[in-house]
PDB file of N, CA and C in Angstrom:
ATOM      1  N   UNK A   1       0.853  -1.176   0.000  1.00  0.00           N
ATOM      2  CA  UNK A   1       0.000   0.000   0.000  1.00  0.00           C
ATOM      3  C   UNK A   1       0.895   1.233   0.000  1.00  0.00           C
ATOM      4  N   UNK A   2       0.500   2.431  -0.685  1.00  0.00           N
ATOM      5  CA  UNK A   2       1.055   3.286  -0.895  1.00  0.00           C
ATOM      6  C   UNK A   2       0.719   4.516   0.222  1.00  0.00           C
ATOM      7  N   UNK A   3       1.266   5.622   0.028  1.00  0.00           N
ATOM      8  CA  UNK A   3       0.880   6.430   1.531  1.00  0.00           C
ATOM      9  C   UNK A   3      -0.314   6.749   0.891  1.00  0.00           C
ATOM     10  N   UNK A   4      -0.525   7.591  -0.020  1.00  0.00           N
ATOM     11  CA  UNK A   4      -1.725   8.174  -0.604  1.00  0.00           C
ATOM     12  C   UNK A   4      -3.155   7.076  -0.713  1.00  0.00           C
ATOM     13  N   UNK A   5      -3.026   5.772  -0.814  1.00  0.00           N
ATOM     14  CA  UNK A   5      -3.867   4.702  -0.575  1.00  0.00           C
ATOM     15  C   UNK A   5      -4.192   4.741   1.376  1.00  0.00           C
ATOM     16  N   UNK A   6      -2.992   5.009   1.722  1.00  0.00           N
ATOM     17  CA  UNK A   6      -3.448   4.837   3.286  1.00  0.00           C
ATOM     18  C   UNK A   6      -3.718   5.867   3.876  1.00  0.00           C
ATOM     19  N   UNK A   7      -4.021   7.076   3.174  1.00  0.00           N
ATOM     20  CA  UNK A   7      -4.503   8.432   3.475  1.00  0.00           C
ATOM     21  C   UNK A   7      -5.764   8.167   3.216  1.00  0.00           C
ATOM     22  N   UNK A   8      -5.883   7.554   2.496  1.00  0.00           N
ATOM     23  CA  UNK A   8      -7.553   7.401   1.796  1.00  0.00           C
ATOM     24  C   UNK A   8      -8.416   6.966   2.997  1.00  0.00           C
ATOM     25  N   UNK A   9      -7.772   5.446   3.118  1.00  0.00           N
ATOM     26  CA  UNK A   9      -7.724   4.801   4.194  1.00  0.00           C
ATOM     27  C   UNK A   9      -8.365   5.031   5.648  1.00  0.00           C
ATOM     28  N   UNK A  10      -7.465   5.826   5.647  1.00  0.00           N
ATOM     29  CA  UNK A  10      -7.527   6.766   7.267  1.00  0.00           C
ATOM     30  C   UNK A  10      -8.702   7.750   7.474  1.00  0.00           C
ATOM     31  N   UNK A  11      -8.695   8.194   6.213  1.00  0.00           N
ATOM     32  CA  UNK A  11      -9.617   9.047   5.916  1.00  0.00           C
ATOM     33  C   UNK A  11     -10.927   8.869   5.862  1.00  0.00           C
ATOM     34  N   UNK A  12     -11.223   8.021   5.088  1.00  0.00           N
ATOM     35  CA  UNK A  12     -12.915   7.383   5.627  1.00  0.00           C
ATOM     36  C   UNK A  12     -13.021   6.410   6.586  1.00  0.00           C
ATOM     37  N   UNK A  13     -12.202   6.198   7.642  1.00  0.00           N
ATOM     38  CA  UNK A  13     -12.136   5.972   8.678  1.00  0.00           C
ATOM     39  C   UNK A  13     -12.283   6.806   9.903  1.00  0.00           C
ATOM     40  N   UNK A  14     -11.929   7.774   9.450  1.00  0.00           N
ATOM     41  CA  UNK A  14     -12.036   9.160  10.465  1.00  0.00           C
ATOM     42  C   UNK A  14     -12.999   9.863  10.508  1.00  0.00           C
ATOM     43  N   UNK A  15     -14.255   9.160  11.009  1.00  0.00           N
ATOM     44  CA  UNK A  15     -15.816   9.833  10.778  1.00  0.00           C
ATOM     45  C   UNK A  15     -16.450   8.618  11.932  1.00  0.00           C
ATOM     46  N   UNK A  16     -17.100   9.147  13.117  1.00  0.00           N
ATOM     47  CA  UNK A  16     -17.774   8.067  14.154  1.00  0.00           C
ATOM     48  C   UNK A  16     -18.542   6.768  13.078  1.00  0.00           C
ATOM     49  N   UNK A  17     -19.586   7.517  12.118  1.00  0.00           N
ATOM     50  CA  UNK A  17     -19.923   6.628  11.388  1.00  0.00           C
ATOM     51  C   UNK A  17     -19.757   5.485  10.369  1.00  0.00           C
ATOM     52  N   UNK A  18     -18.795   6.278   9.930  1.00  0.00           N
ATOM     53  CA  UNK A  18     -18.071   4.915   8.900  1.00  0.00           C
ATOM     54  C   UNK A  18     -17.469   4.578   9.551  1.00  0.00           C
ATOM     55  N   UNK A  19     -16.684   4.619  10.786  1.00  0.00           N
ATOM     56  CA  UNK A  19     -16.002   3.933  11.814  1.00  0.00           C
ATOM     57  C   UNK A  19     -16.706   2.884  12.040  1.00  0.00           C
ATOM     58  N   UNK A  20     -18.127   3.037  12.361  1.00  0.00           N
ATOM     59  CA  UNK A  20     -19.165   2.265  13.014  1.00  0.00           C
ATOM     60  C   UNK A  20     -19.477   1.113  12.168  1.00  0.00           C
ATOM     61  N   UNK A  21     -19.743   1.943  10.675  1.00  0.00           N
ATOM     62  CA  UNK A  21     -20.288   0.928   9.811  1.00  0.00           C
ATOM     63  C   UNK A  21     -19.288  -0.275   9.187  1.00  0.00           C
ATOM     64  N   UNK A  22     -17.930   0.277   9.499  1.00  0.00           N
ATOM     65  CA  UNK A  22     -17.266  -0.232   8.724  1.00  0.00           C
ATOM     66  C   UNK A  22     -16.573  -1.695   9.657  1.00  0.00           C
ATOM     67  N   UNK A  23     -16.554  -1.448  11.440  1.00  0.00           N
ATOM     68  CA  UNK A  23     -16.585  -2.898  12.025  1.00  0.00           C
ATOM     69  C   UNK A  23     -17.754  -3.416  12.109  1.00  0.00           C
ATOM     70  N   UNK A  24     -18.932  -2.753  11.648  1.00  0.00           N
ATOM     71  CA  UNK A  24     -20.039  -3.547  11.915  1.00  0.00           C
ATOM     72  C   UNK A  24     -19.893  -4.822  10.223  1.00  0.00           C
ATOM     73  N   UNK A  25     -19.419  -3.955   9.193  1.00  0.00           N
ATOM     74  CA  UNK A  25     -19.115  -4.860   8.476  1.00  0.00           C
ATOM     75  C   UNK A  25     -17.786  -5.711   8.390  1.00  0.00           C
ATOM     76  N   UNK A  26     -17.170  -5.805   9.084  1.00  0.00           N
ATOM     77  CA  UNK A  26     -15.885  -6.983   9.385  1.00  0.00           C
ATOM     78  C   UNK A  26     -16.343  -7.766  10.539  1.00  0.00           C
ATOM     79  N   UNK A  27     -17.151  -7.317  11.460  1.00  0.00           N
ATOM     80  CA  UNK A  27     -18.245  -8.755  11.983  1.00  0.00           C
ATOM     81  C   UNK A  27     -19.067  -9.983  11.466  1.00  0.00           C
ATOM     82  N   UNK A  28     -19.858  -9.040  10.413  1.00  0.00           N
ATOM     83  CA  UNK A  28     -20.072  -9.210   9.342  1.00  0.00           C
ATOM     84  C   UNK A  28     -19.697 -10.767   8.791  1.00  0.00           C
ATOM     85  N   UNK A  29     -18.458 -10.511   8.423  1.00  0.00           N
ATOM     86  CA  UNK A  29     -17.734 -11.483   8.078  1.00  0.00           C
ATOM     87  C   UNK A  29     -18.193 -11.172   6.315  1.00  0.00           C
ATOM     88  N   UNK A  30     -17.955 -13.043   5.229  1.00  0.00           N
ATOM     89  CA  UNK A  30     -17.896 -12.704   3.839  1.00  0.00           C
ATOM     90  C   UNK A  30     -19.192 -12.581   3.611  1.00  0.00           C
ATOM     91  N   UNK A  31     -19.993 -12.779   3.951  1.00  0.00           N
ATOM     92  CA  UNK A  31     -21.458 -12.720   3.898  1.00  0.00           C
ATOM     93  C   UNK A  31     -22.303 -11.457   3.575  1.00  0.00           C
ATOM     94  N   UNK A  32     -21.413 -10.526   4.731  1.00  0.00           N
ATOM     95  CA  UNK A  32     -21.782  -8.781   4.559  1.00  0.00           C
ATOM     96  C   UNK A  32     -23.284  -8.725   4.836  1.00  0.00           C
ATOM     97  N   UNK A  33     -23.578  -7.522   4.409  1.00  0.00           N
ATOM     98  CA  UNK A  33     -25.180  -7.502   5.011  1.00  0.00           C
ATOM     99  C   UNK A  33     -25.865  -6.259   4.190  1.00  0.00           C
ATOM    100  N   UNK A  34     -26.842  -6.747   4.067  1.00  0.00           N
ATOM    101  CA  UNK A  34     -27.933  -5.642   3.616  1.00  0.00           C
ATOM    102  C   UNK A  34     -27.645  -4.273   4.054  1.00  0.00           C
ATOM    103  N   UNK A  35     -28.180  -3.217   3.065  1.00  0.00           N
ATOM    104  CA  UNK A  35     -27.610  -1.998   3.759  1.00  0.00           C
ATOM    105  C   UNK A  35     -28.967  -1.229   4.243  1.00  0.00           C
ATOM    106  N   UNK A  36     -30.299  -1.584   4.091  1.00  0.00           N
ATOM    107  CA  UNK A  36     -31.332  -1.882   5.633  1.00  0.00           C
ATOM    108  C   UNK A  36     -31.163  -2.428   6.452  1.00  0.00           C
ATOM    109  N   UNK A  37     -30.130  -3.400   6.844  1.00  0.00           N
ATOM    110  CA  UNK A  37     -29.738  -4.228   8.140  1.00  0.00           C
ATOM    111  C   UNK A  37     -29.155  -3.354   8.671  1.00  0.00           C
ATOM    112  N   UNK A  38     -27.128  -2.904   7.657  1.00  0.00           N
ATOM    113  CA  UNK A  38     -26.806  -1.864   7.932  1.00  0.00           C
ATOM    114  C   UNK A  38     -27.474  -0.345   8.579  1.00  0.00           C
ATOM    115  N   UNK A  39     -28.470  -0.120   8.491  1.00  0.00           N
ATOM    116  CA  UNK A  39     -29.070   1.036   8.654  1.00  0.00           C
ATOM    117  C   UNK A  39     -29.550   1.065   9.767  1.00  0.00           C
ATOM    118  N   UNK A  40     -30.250  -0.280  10.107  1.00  0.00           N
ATOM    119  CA  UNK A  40     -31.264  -0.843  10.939  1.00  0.00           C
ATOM    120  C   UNK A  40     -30.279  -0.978  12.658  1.00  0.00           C
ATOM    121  N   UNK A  41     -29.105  -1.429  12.131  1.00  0.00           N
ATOM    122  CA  UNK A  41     -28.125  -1.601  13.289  1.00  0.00           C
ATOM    123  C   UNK A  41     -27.030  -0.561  13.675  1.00  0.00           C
ATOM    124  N   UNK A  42     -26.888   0.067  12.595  1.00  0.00           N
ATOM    125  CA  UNK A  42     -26.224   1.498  12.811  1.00  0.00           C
ATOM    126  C   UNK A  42     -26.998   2.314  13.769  1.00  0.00           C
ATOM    127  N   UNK A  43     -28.180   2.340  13.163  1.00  0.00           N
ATOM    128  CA  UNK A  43     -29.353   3.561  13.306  1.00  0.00           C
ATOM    129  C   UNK A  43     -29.000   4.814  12.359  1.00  0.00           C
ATOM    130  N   UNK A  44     -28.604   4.520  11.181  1.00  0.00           N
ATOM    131  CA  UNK A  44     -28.017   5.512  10.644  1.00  0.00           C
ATOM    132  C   UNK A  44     -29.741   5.687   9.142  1.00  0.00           C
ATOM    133  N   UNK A  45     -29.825   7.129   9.277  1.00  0.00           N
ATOM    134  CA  UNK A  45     -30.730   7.261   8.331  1.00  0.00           C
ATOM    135  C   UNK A  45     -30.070   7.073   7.208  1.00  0.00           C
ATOM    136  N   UNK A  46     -31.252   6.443   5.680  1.00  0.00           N
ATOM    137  CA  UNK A  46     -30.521   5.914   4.896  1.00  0.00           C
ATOM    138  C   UNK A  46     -29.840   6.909   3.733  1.00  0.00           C
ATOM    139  N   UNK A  47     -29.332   8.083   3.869  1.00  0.00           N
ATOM    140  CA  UNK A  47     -28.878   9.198   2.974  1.00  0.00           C
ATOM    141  C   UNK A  47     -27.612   9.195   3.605  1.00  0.00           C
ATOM    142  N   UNK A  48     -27.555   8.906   4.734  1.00  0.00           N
ATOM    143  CA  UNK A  48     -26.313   9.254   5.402  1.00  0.00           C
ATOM    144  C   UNK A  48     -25.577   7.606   5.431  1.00  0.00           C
ATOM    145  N   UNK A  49     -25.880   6.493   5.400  1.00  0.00           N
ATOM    146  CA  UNK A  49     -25.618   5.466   5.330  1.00  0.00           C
ATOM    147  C   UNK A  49     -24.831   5.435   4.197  1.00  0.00           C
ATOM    148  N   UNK A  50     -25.865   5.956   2.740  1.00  0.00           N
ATOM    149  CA  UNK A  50     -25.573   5.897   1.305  1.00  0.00           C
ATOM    150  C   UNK A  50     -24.180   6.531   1.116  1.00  0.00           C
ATOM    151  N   UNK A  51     -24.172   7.663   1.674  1.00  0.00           N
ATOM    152  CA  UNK A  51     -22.713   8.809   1.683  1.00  0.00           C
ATOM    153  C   UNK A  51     -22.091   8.241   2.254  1.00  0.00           C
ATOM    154  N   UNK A  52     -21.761   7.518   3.601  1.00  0.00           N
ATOM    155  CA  UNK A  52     -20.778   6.948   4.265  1.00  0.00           C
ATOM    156  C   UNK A  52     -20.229   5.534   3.446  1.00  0.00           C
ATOM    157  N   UNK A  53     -21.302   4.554   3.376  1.00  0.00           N
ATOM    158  CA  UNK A  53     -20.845   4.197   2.133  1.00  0.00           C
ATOM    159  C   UNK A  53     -19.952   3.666   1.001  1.00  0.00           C
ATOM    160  N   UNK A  54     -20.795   5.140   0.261  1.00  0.00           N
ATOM    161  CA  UNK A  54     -19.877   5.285  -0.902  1.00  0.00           C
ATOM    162  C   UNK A  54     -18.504   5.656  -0.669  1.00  0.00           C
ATOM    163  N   UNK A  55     -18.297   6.700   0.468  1.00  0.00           N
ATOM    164  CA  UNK A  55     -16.877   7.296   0.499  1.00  0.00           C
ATOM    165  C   UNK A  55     -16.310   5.832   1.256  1.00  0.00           C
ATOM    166  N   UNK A  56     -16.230   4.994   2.063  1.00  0.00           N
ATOM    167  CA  UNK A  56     -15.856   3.486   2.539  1.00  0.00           C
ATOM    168  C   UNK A  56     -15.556   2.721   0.885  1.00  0.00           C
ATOM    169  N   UNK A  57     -16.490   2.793   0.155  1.00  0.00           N
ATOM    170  CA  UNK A  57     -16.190   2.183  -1.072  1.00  0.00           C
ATOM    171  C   UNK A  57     -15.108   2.777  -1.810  1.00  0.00           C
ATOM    172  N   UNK A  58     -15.183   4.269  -2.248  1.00  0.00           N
ATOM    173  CA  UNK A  58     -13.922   5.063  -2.837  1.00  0.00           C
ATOM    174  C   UNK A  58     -12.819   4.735  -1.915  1.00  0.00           C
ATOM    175  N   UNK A  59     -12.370   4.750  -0.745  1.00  0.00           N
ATOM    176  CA  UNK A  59     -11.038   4.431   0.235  1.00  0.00           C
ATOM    177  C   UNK A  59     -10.818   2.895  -0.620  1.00  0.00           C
ATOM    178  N   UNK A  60     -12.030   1.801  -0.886  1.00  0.00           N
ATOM    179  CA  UNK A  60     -11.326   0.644  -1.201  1.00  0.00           C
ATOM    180  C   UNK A  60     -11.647  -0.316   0.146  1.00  0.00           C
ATOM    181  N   UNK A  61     -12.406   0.451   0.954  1.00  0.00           N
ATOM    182  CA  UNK A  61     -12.219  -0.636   2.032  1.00  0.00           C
ATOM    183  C   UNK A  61     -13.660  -1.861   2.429  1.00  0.00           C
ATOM    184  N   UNK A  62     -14.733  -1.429   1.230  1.00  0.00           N
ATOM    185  CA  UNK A  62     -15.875  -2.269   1.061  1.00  0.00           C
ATOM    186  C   UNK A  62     -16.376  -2.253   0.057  1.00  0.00           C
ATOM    187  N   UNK A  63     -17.034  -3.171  -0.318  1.00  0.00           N
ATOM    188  CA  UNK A  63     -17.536  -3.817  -1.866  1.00  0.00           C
ATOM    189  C   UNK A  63     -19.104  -3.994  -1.892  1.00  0.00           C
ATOM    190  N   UNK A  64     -19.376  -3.890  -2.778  1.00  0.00           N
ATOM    191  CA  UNK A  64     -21.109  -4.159  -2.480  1.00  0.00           C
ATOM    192  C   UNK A  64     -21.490  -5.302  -3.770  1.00  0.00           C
ATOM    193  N   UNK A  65     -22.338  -6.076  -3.561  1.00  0.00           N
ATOM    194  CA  UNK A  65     -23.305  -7.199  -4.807  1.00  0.00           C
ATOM    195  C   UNK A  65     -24.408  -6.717  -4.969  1.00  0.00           C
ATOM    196  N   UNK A  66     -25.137  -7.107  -5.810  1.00  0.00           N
ATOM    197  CA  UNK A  66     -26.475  -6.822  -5.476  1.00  0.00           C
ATOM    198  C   UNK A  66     -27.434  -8.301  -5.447  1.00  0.00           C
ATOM    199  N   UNK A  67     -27.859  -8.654  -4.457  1.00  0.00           N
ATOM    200  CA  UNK A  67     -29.004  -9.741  -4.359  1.00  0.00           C
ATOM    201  C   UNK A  67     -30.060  -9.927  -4.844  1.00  0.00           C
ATOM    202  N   UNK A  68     -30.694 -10.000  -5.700  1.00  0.00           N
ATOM    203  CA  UNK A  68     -31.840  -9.615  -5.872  1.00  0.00           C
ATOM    204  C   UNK A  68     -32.107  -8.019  -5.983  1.00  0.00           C
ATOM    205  N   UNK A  69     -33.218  -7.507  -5.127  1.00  0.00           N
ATOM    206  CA  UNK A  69     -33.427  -5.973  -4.633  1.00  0.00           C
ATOM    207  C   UNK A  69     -32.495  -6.134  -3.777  1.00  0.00           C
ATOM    208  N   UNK A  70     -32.017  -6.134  -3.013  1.00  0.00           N
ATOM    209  CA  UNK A  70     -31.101  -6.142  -1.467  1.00  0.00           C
ATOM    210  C   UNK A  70     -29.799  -5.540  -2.513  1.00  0.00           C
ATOM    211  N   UNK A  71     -29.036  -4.609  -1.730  1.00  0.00           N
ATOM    212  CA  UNK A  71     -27.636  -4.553  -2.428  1.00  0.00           C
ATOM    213  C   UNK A  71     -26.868  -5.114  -0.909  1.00  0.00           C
ATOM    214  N   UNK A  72     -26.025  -5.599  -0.712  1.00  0.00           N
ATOM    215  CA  UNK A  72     -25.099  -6.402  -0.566  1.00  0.00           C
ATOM    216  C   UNK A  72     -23.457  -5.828   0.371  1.00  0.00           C
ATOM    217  N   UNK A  73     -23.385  -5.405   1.283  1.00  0.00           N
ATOM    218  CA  UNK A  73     -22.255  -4.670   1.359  1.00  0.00           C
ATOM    219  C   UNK A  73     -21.062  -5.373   2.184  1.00  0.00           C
ATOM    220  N   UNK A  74     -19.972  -6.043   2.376  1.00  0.00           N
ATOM    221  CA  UNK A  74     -18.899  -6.730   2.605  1.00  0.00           C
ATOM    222  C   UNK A  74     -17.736  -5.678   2.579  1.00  0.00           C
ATOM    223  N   UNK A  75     -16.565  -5.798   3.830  1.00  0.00           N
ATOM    224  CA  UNK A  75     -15.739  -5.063   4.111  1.00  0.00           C
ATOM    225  C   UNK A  75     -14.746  -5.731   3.496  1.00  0.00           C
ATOM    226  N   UNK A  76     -13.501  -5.046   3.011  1.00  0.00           N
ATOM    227  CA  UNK A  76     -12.241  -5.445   1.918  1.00  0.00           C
ATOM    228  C   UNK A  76     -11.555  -6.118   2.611  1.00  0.00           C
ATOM    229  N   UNK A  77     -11.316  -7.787   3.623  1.00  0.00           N
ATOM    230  CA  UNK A  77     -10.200  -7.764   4.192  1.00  0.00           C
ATOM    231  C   UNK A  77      -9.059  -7.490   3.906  1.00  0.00           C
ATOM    232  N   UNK A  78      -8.740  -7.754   2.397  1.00  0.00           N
ATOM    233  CA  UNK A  78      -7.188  -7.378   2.314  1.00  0.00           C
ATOM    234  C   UNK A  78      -6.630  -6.265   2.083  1.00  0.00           C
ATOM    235  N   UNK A  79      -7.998  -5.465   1.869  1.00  0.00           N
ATOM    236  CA  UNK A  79      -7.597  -3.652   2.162  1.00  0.00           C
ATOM    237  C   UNK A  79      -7.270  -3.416   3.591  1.00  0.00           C
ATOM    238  N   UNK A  80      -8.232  -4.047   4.342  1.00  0.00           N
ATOM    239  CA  UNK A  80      -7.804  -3.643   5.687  1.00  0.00           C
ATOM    240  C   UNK A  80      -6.500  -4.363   6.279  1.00  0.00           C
ATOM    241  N   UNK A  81      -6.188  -5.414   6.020  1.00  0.00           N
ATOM    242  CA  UNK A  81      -4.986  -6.486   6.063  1.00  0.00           C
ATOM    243  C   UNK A  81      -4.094  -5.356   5.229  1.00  0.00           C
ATOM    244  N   UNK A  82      -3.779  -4.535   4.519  1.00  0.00           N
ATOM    245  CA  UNK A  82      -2.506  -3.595   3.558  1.00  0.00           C
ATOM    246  C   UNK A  82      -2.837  -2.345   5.123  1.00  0.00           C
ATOM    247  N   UNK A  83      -3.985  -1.720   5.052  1.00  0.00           N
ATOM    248  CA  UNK A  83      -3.900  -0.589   5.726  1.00  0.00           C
ATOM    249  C   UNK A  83      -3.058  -1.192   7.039  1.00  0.00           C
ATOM    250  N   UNK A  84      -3.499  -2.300   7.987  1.00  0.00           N
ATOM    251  CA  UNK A  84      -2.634  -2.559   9.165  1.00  0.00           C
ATOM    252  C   UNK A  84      -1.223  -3.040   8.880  1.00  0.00           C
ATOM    253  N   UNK A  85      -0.715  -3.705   7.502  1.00  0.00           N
ATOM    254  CA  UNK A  85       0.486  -4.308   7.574  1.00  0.00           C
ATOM    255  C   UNK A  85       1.681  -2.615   7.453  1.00  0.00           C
ATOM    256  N   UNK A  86       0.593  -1.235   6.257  1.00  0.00           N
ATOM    257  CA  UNK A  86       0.930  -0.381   6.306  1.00  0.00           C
ATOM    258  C   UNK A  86       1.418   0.525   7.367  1.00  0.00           C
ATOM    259  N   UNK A  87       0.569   0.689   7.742  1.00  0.00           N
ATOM    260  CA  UNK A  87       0.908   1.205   9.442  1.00  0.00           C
ATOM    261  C   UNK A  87       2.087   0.349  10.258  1.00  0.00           C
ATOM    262  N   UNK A  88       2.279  -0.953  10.416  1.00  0.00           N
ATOM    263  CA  UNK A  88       3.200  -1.510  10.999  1.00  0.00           C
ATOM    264  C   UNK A  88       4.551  -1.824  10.002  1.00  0.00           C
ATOM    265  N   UNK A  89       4.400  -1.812   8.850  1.00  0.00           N
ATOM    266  CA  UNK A  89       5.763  -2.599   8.553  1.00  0.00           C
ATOM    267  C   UNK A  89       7.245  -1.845   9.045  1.00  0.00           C
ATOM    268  N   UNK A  90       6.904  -0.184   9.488  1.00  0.00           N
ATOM    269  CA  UNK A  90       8.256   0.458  10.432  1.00  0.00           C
ATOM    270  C   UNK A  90       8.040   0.295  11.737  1.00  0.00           C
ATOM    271  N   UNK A  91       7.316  -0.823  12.229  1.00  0.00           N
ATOM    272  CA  UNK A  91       7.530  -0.870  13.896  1.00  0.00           C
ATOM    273  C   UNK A  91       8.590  -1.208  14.099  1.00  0.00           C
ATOM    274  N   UNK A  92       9.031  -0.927  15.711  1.00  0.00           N
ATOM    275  CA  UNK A  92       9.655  -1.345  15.789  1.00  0.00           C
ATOM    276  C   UNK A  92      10.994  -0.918  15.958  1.00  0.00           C
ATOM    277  N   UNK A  93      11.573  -0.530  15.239  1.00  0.00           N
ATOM    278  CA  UNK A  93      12.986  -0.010  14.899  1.00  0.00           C
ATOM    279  C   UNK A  93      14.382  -1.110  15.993  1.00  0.00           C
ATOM    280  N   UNK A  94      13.863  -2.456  15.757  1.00  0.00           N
ATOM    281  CA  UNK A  94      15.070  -3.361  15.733  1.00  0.00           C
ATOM    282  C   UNK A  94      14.590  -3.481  17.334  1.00  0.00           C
ATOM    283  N   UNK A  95      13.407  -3.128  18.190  1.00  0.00           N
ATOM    284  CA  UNK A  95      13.421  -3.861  19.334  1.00  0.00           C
ATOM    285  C   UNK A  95      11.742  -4.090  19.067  1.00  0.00           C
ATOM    286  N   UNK A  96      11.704  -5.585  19.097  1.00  0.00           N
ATOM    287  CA  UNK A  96      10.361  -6.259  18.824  1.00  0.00           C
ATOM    288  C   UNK A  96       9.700  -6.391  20.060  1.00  0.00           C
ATOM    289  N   UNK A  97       9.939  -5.498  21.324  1.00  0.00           N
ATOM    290  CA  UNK A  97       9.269  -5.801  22.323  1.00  0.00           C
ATOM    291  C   UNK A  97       7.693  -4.343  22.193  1.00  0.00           C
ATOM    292  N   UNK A  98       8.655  -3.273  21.560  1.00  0.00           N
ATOM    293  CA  UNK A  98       7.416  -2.575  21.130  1.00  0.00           C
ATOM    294  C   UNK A  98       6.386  -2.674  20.515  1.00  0.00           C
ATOM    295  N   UNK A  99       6.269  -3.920  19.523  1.00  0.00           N
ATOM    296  CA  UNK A  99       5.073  -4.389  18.495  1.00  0.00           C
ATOM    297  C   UNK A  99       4.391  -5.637  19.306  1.00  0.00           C
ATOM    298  N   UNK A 100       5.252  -6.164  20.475  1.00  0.00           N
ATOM    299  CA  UNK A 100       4.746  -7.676  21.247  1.00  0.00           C
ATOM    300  C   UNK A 100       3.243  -7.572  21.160  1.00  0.00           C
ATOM    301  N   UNK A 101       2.380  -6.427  22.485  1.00  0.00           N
ATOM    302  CA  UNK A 101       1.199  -6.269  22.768  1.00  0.00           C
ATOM    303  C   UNK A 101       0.134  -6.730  21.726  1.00  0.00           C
ATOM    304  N   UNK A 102       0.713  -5.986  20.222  1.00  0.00           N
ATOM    305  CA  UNK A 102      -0.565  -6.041  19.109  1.00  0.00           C
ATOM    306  C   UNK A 102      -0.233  -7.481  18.766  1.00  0.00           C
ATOM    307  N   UNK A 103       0.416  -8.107  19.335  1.00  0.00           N
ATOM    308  CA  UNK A 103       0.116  -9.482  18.950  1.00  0.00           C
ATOM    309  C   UNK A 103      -0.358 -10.257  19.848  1.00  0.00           C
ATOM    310  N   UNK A 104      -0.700  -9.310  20.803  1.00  0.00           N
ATOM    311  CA  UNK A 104      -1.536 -10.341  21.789  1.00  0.00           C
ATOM    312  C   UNK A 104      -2.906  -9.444  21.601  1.00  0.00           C
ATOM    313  N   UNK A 105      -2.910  -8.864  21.193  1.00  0.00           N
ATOM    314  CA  UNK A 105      -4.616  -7.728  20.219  1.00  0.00           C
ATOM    315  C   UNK A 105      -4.939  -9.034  20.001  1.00  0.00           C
ATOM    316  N   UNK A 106      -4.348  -9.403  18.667  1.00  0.00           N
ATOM    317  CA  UNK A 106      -4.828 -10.943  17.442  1.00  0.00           C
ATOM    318  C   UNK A 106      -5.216 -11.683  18.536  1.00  0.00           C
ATOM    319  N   UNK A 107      -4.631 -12.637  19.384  1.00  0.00           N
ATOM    320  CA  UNK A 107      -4.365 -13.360  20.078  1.00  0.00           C
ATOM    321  C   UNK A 107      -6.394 -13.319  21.064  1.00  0.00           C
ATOM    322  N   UNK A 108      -6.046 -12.282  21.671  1.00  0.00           N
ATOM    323  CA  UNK A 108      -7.240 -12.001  22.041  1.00  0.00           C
ATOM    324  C   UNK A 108      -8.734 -11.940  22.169  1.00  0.00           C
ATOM    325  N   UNK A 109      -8.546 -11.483  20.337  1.00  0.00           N
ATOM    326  CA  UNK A 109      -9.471 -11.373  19.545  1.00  0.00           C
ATOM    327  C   UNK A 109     -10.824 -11.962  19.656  1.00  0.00           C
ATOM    328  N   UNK A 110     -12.177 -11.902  19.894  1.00  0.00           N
ATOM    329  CA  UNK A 110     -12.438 -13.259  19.846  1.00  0.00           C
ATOM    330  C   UNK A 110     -12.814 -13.868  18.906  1.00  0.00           C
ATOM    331  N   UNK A 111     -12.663 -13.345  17.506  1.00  0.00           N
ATOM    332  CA  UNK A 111     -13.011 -13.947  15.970  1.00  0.00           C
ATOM    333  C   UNK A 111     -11.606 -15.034  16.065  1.00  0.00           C
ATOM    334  N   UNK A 112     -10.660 -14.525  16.435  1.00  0.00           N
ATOM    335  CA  UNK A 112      -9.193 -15.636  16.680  1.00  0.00           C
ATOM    336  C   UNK A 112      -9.067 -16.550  17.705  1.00  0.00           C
ATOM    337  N   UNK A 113     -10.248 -16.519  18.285  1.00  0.00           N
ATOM    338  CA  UNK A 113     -10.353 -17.650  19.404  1.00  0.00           C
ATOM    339  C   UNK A 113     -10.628 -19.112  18.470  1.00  0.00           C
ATOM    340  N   UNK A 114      -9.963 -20.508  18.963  1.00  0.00           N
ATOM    341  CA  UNK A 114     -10.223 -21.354  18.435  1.00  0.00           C
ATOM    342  C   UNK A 114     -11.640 -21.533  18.715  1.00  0.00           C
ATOM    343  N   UNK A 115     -12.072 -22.174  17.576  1.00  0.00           N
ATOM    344  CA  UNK A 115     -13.713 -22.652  17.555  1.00  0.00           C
ATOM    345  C   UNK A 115     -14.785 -21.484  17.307  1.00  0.00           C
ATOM    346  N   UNK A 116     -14.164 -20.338  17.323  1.00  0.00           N
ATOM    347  CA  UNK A 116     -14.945 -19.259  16.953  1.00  0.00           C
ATOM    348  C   UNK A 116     -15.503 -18.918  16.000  1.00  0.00           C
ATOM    349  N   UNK A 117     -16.585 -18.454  15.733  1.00  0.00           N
ATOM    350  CA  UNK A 117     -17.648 -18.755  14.325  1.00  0.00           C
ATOM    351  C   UNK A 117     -17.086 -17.546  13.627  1.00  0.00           C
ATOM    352  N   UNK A 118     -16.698 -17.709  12.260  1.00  0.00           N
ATOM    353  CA  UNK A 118     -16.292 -17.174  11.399  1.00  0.00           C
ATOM    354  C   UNK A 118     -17.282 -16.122  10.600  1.00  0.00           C
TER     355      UNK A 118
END
């Protein structure tokens, strides 16, 4: 990922709402969800859903299908997998005790718990 990709990034990330919408869709998982579900669980009216969104879609960091009538919305893991490897690949600076913690983040997790529903 490039800086200007992880500006993007950051950038429609940096809003309570697409913040919101955007782990509600990496819960989600590949399945993703309606963007009346979305709306429904946000509480986000649907103009402001639509705008948040689209700008989540321009960053690259969610995709939409369409189902039928239903459109379809799923978060990018491997956008978000570039934005975090981005941010970390200068940790560090030759003492790996500063990056330890975020590997006990993963560790934690509970989508990374064994047996945990995907």
């Amino acid at each position: 990922m490039d800086a200007n990709a992880a500006v993007a990034s950051l950038s429609a990330l940096a809003h309570p709402g697409r913040l919101e919408v955007f782990r509600l869709l990496v819960r989600a998982g590949a399945d993703g969800m309606a963007s009346g579900d979305i709306a429904r669980a946000a509480g986000h009216v649907p103009q402001t859903l639509s705008g948040n969104l689209n700008i989540l879609g321009h960053a690259g960091l969610v995709s939409s299908r369409r189902e039928g009538r239903s459109i379809i919305y799923t978060a990018d893991y491997a956008a978000m997998t570039d934005l975090l490897g981005f941010l970390m690949e200068d940790c560090c600076g030759g003492a790996p005790e500063i990056c330890a913690p975020l590997a006990d983040v993963v560790t934690r997790a509970a989508c990374c718990q064994p047996g945990a529903a995907q």
